[in-house]
N, C-alpha and C. Protein backbone atom coordinates (compact mmCIF):
# COMPACT_ATOMS: atom_id res chain seq x y z
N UNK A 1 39.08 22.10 31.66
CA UNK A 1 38.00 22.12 30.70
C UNK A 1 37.02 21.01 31.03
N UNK A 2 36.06 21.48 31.18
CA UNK A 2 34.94 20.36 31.07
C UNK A 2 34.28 19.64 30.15
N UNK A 3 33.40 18.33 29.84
CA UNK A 3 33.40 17.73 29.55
C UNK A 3 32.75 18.54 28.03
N UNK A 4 31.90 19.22 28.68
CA UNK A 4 30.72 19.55 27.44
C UNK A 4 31.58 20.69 26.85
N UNK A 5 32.63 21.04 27.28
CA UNK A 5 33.62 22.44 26.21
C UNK A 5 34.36 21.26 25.06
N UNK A 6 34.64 20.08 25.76
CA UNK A 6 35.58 18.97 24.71
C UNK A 6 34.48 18.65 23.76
N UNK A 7 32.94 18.29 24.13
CA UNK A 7 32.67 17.70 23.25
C UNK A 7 31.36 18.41 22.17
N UNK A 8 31.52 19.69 22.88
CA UNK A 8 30.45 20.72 21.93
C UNK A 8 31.33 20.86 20.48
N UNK A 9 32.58 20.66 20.26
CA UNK A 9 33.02 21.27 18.80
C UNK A 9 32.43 19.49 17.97
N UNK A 10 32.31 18.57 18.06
CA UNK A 10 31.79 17.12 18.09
C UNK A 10 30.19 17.28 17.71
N UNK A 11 29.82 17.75 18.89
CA UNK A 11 28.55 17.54 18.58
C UNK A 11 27.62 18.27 17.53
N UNK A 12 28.31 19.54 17.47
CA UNK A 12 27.67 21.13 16.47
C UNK A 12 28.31 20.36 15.10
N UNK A 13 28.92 19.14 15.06
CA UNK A 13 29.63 19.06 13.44
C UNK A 13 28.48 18.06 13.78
N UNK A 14 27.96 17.06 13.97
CA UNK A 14 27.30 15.96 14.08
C UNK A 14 25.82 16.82 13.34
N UNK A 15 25.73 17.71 14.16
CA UNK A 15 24.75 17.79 13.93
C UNK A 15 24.24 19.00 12.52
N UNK A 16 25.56 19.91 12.13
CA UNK A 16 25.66 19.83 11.11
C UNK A 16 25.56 19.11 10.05
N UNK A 17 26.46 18.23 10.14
CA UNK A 17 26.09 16.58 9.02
C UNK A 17 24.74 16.17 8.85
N UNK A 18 23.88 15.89 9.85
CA UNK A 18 22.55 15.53 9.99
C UNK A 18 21.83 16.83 9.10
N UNK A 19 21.78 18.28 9.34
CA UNK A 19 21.17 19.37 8.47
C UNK A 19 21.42 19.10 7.57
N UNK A 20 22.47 18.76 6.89
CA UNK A 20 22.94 19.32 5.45
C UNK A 20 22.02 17.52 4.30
N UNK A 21 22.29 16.58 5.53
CA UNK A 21 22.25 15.06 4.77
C UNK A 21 20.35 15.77 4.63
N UNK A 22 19.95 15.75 5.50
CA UNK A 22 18.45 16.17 5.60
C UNK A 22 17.74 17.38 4.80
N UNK A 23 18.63 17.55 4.17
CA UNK A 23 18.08 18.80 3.10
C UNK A 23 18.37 18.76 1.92
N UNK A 24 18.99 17.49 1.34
CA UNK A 24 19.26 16.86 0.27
C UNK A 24 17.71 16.78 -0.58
N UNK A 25 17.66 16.42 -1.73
CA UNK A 25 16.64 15.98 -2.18
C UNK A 25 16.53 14.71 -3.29
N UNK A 26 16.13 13.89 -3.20
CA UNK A 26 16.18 11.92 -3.75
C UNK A 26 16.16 12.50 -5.01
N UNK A 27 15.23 13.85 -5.41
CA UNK A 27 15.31 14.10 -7.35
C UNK A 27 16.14 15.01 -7.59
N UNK A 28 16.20 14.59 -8.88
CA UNK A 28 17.11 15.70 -9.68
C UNK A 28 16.84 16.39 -10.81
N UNK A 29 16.51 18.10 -10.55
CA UNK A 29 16.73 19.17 -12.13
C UNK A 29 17.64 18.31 -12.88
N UNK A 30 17.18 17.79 -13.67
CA UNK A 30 18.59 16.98 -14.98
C UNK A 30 18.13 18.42 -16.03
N UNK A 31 17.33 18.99 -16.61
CA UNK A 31 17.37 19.77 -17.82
C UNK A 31 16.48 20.93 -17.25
N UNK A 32 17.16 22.02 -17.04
CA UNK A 32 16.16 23.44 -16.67
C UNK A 32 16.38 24.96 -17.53
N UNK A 33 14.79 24.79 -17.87
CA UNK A 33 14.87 25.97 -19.00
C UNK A 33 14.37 27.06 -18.00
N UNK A 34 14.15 28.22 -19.22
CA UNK A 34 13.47 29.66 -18.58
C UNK A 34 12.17 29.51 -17.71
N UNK A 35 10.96 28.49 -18.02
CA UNK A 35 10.22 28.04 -17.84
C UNK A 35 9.42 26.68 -17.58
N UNK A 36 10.18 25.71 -18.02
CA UNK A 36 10.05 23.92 -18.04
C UNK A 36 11.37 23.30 -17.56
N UNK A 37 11.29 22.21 -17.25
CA UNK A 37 12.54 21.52 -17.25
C UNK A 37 12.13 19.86 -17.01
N UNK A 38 13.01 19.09 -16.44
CA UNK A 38 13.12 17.57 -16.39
C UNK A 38 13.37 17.46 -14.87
N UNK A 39 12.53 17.15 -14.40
CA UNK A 39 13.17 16.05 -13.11
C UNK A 39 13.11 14.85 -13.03
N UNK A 40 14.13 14.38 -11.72
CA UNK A 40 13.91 12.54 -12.39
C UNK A 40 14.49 11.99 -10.94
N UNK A 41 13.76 11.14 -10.14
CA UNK A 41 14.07 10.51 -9.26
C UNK A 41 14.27 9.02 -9.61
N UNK A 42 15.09 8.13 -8.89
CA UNK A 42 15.23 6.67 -8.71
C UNK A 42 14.20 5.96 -8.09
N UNK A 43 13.44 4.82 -8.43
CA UNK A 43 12.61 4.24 -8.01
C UNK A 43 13.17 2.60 -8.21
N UNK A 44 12.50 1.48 -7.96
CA UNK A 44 13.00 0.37 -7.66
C UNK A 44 11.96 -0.64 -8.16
N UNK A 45 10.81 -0.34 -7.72
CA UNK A 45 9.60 -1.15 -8.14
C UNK A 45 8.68 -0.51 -8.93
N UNK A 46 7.39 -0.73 -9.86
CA UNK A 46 6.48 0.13 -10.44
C UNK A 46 5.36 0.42 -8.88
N UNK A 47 5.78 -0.27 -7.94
CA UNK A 47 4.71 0.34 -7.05
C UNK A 47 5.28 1.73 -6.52
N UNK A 48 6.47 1.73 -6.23
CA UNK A 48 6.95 2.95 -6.19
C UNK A 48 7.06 4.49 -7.03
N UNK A 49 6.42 4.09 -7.98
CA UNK A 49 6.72 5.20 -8.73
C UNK A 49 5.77 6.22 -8.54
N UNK A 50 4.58 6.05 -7.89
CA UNK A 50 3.76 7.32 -7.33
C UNK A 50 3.85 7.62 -6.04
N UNK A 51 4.25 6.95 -5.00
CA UNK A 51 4.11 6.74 -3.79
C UNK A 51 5.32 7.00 -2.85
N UNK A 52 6.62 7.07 -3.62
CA UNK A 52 7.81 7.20 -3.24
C UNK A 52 8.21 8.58 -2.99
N UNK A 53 8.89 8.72 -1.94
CA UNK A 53 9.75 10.16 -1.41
C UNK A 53 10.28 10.74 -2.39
N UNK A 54 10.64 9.90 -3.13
CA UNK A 54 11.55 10.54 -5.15
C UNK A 54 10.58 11.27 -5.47
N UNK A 55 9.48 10.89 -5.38
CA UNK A 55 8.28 11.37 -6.52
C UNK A 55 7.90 13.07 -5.24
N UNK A 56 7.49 12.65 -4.31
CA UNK A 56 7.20 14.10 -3.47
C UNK A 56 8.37 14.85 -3.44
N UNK A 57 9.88 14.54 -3.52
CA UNK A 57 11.27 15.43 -3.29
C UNK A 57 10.87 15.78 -4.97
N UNK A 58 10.30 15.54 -5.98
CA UNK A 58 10.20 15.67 -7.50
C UNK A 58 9.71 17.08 -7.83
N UNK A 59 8.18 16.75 -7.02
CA UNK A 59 7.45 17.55 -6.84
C UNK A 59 7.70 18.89 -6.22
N UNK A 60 8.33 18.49 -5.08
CA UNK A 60 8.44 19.76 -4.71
C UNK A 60 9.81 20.79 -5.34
N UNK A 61 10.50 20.21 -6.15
CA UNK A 61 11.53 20.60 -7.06
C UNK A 61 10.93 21.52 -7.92
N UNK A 62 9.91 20.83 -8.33
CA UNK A 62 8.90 21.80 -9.31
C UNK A 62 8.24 22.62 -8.78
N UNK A 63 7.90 22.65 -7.59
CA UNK A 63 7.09 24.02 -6.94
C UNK A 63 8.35 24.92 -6.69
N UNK A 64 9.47 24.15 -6.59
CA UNK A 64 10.56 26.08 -6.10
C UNK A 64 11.25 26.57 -7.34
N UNK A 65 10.93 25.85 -8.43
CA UNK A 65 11.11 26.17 -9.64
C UNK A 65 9.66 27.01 -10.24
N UNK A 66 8.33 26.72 -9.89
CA UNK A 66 7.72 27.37 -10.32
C UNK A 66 6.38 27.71 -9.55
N UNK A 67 6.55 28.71 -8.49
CA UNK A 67 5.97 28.76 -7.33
C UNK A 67 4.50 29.34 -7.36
N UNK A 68 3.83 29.33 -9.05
CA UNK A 68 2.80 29.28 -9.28
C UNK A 68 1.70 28.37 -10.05
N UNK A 69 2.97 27.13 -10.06
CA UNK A 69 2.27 25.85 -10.08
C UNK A 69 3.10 25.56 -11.37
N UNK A 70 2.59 23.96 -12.07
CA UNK A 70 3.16 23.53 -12.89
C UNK A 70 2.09 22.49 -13.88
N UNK A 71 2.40 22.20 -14.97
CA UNK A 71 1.86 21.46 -15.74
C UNK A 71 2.95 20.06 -16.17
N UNK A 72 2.87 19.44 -16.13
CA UNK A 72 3.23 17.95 -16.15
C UNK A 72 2.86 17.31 -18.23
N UNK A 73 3.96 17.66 -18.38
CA UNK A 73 4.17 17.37 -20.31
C UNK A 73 4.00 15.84 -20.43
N UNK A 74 4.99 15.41 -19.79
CA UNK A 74 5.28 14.35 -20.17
C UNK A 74 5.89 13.19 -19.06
N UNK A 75 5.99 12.09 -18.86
CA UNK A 75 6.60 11.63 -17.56
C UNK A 75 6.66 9.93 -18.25
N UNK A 76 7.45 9.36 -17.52
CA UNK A 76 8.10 8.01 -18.03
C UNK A 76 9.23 7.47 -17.34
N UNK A 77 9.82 6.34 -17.81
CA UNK A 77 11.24 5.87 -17.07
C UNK A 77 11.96 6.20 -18.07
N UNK A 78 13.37 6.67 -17.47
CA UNK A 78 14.19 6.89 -18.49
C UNK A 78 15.14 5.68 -18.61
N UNK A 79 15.68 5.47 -19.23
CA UNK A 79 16.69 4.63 -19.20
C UNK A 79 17.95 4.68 -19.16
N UNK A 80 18.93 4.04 -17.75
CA UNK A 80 19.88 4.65 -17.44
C UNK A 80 21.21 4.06 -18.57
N UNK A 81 20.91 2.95 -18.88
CA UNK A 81 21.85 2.52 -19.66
C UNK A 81 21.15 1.79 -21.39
N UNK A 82 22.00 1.89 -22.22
CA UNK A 82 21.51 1.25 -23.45
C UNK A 82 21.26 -0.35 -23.03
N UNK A 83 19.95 -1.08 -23.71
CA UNK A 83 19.60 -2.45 -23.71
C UNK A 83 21.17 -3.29 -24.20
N UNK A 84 21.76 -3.12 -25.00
CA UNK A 84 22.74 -3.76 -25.67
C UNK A 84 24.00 -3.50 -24.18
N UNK A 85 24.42 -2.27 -23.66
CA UNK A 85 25.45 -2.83 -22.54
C UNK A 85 24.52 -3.55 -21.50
N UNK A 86 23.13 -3.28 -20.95
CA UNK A 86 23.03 -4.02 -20.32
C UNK A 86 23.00 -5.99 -20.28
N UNK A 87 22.75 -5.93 -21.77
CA UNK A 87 22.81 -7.45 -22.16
C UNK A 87 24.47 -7.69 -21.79
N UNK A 88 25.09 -7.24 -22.80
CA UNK A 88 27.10 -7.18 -22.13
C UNK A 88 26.95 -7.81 -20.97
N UNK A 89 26.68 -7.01 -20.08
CA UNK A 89 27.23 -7.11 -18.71
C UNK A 89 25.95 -8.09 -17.65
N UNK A 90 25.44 -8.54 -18.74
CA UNK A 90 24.51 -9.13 -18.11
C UNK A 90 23.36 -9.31 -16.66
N UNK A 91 22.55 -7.91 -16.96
CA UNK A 91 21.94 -7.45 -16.00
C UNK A 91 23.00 -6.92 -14.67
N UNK A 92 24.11 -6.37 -14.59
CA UNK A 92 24.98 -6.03 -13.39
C UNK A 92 24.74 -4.56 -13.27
N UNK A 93 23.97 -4.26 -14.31
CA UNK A 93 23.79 -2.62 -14.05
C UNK A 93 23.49 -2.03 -13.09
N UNK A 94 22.70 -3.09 -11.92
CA UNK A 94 22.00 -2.40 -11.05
C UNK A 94 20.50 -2.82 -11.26
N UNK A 95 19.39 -2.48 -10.33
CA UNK A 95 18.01 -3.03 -10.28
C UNK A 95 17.91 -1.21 -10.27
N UNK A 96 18.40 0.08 -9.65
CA UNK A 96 17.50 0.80 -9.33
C UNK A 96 17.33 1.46 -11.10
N UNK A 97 16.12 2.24 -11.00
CA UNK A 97 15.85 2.86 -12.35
C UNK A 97 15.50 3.89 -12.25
N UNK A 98 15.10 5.11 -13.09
CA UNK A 98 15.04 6.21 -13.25
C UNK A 98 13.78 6.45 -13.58
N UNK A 99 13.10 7.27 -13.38
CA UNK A 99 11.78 8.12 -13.41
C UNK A 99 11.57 9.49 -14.01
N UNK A 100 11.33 10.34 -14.78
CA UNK A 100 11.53 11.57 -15.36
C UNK A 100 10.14 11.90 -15.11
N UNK A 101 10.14 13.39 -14.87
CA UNK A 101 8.93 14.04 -15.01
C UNK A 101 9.61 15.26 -16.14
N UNK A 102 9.00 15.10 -17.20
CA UNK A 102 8.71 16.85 -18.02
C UNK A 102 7.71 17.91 -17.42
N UNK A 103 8.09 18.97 -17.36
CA UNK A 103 7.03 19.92 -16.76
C UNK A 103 7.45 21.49 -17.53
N UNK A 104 6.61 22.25 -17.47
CA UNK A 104 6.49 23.61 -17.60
C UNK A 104 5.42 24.26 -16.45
N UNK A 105 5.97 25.45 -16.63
CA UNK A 105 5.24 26.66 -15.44
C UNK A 105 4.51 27.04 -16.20
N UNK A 106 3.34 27.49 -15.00
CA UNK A 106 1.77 28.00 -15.30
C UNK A 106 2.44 29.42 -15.74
């Protein structure tokens, strides 16, 4: 057996892994109705919150949800944990934060 018969079952999983990691998307449908729903990516800084891959992977969540466009309700940070555990635990929650978009279809 040659080299490339040992290491083609290796490489077709490699590169499997790479498709599947690469077609992920940074946002998430958290609430989806007949017509509207919630998406919500992680952001880190307020400069990030328009400019970030979260916000375009967001977007385009909402175009395959509603592939004749969308209207934008409402949008904000959500908050991942209550103010009172984060006092508890004294800021250990983490720095990253949450972003929501509300939307409905045209």
């Amino acid at each position: 057996m040659g080299i490339l018969t040992r290491t083609m079952p290796h490489l077709l999983l490699l590169v499997l892994i790479a498709a599947l990691t690469g077609c992920t998307h940074e946002a998430t449908l958290v609430r989806e109705g007949a017509q509207d729903g919630l998406v919500s990516y992680a952001f880190q800084s307020d400069a990030e919150i328009l400019s970030s891959s979260g916000r375009r992977d967001a977007i385009q969540v909402m175009a395959e949800k509603c592939p004749k466009g969308t209207h934008i309700v409402r949008e904000g940070e959500i908050p991942k944990v209550s103010k009172a555990a984060d006092r508890a635990w004294r800021g250990q929650m983490g720095t990253e934060r949450l972003w929501g978009i509300q939307f409905t279809c045209e």
